[in-house]
C-alpha atoms as a PDB file:
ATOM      1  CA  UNK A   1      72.053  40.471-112.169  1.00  0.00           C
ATOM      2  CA  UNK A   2      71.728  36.973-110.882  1.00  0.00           C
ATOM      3  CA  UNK A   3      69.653  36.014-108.065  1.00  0.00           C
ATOM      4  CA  UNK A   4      71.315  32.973-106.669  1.00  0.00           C
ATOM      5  CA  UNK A   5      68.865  30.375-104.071  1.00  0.00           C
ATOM      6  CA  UNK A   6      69.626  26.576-102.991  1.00  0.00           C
ATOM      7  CA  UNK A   7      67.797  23.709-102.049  1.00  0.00           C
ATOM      8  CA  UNK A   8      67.296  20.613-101.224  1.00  0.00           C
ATOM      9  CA  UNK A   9      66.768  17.750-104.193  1.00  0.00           C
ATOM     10  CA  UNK A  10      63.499  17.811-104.501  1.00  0.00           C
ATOM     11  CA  UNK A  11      62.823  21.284-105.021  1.00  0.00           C
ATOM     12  CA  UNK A  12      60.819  21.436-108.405  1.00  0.00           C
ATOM     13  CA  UNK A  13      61.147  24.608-109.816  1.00  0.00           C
ATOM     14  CA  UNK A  14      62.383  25.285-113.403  1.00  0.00           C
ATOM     15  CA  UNK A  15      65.105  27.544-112.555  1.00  0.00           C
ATOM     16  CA  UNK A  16      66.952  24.275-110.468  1.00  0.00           C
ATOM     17  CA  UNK A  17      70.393  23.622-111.250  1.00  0.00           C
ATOM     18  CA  UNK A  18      71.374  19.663-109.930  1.00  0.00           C
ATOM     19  CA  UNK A  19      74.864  19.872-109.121  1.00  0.00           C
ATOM     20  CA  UNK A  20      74.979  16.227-107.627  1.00  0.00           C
ATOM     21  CA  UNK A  21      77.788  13.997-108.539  1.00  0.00           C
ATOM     22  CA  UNK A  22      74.914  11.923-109.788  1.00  0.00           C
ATOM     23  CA  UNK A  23      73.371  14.881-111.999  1.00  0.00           C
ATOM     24  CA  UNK A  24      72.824  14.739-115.425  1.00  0.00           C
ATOM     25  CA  UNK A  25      72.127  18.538-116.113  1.00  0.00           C
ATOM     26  CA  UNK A  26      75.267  19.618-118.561  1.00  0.00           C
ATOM     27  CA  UNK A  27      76.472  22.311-116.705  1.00  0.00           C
ATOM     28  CA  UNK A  28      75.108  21.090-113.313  1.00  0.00           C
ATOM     29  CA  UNK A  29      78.166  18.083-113.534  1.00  0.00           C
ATOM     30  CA  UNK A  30      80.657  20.818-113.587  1.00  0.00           C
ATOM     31  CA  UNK A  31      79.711  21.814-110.287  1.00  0.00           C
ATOM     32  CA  UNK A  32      79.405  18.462-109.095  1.00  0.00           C
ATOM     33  CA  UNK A  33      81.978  17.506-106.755  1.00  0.00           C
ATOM     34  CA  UNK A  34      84.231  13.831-106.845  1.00  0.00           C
ATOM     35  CA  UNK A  35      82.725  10.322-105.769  1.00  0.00           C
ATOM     36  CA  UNK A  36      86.267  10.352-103.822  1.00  0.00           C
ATOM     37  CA  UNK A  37      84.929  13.730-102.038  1.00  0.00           C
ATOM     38  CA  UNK A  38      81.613  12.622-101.349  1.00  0.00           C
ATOM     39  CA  UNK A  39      83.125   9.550 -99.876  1.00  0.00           C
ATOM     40  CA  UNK A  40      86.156  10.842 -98.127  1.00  0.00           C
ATOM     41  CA  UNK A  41      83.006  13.169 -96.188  1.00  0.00           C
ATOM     42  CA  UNK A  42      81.105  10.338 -95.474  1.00  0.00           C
ATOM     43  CA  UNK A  43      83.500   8.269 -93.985  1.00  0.00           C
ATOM     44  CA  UNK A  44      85.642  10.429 -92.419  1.00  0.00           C
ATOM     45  CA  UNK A  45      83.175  13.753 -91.326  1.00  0.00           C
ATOM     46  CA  UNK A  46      84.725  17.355 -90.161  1.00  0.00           C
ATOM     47  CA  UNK A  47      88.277  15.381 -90.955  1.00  0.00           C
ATOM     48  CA  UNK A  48      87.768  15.758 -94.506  1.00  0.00           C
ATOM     49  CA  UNK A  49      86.558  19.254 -94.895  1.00  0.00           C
ATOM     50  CA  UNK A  50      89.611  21.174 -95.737  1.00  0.00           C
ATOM     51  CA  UNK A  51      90.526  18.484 -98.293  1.00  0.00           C
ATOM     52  CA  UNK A  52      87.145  18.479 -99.592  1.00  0.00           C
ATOM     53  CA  UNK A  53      87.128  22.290 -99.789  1.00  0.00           C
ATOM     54  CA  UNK A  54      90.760  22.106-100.986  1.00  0.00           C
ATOM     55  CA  UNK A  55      89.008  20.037-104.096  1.00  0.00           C
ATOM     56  CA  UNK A  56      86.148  21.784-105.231  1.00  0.00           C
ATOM     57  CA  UNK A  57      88.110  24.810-105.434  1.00  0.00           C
ATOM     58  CA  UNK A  58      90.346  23.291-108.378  1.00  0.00           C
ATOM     59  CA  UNK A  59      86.650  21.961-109.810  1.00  0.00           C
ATOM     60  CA  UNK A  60      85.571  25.570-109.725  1.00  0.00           C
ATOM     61  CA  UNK A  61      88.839  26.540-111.056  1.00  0.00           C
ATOM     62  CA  UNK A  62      88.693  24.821-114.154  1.00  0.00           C
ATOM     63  CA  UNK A  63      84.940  25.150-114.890  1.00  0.00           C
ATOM     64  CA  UNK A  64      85.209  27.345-118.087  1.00  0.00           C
ATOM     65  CA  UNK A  65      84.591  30.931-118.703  1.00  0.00           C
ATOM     66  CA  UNK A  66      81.485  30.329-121.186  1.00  0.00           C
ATOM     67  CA  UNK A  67      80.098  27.999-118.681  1.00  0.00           C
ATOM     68  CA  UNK A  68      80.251  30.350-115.633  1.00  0.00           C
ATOM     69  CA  UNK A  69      78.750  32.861-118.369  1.00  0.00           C
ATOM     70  CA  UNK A  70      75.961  30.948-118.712  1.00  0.00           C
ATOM     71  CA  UNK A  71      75.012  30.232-115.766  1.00  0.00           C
ATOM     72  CA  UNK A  72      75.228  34.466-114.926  1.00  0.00           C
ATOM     73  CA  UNK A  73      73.413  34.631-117.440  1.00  0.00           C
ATOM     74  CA  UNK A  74      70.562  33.412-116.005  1.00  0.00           C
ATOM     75  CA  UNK A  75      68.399  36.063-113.933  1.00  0.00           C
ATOM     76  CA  UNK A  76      67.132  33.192-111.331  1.00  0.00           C
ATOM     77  CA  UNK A  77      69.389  29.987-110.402  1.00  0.00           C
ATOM     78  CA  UNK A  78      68.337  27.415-107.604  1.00  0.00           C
ATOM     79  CA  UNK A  79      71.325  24.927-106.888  1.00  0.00           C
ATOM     80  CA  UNK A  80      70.322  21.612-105.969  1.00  0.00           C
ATOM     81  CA  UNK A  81      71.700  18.571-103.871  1.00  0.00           C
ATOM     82  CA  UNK A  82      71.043  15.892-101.657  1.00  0.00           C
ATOM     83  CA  UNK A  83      72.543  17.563 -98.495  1.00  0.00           C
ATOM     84  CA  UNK A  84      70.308  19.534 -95.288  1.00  0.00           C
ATOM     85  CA  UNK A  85      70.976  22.915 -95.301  1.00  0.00           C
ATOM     86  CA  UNK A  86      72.743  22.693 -91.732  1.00  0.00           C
ATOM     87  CA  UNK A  87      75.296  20.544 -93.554  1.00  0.00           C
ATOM     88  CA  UNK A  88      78.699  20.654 -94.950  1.00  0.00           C
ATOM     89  CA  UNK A  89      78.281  21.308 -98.685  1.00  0.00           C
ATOM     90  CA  UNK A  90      79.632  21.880-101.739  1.00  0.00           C
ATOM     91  CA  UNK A  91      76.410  23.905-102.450  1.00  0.00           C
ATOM     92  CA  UNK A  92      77.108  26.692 -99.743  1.00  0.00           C
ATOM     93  CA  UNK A  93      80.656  26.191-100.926  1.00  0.00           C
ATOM     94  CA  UNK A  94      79.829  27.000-104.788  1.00  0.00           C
ATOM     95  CA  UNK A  95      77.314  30.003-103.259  1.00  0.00           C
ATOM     96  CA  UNK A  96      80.519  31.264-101.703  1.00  0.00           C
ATOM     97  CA  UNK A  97      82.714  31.371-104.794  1.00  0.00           C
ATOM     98  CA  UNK A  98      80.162  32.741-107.248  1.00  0.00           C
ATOM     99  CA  UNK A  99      78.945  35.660-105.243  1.00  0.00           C
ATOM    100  CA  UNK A 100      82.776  36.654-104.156  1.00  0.00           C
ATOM    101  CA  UNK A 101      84.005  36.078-108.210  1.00  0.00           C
ATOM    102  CA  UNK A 102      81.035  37.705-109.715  1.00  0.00           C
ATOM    103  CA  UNK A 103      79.912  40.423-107.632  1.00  0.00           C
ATOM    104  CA  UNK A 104      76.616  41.322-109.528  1.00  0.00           C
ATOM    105  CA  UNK A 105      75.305  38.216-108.405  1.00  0.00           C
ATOM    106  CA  UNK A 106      73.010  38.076-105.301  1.00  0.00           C
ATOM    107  CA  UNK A 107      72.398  35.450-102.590  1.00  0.00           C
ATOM    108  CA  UNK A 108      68.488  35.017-101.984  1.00  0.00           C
ATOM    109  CA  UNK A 109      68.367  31.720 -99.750  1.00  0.00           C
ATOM    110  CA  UNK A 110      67.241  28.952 -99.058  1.00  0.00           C
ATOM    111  CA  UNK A 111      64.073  27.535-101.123  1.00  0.00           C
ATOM    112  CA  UNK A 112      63.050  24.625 -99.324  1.00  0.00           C
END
């Protein structure tokens, strides 16, 4: 079982996963969405959503099996980005796809 939490950036625990588009964890980048995405959100706002969301889900899609086994693998995971927790993200977004796919994964909240 996987207990799943996000926060924001500067969280400091050891179980933090950075899965910015500027992150340099290994597996984190897989998660990370597009500089195009970011951008496309930025500029544009609730416009962008569904083709932001239309996106990540082909990231997700093609993030291998040994990778998402990995990271399941882990009993505690805290996902990290730069975003509020109020906002659009691709963090709630990946939260959303793991604990649908994988259903022995759990949802904790939010860290801080």
């Amino acid at each position: 079982m996987t207990n799943l939490y996000t926060a924001h950036y500067r969280y400091p625990g050891t179980d933090r996963l950075d899965i910015t588009v500027k992150g340099q964890h290994e597996f984190g980048r897989l998660f990370a969405p597009t500089w195009d995405m970011v951008m496309a959100v930025k500029h544009h706002g609730i416009k962008a959503h569904q083709y932001y969301i239309n996106e990540y889900d082909k990231i997700l899609n093609n993030v291998p099996s040994s990778v998402w086994q990995n990271l399941l693998d882990t009993d505690i995971i805290t996902l990290v980005c730069f975003c509020r927790r109020q906002d659009f993200c691709h963090r709630n977004l990946l939260v959303e796809y793991i604990t649908r796919t994988f259903p022995n994964t759990f949802y904790r909240g939010f860290k801080g």
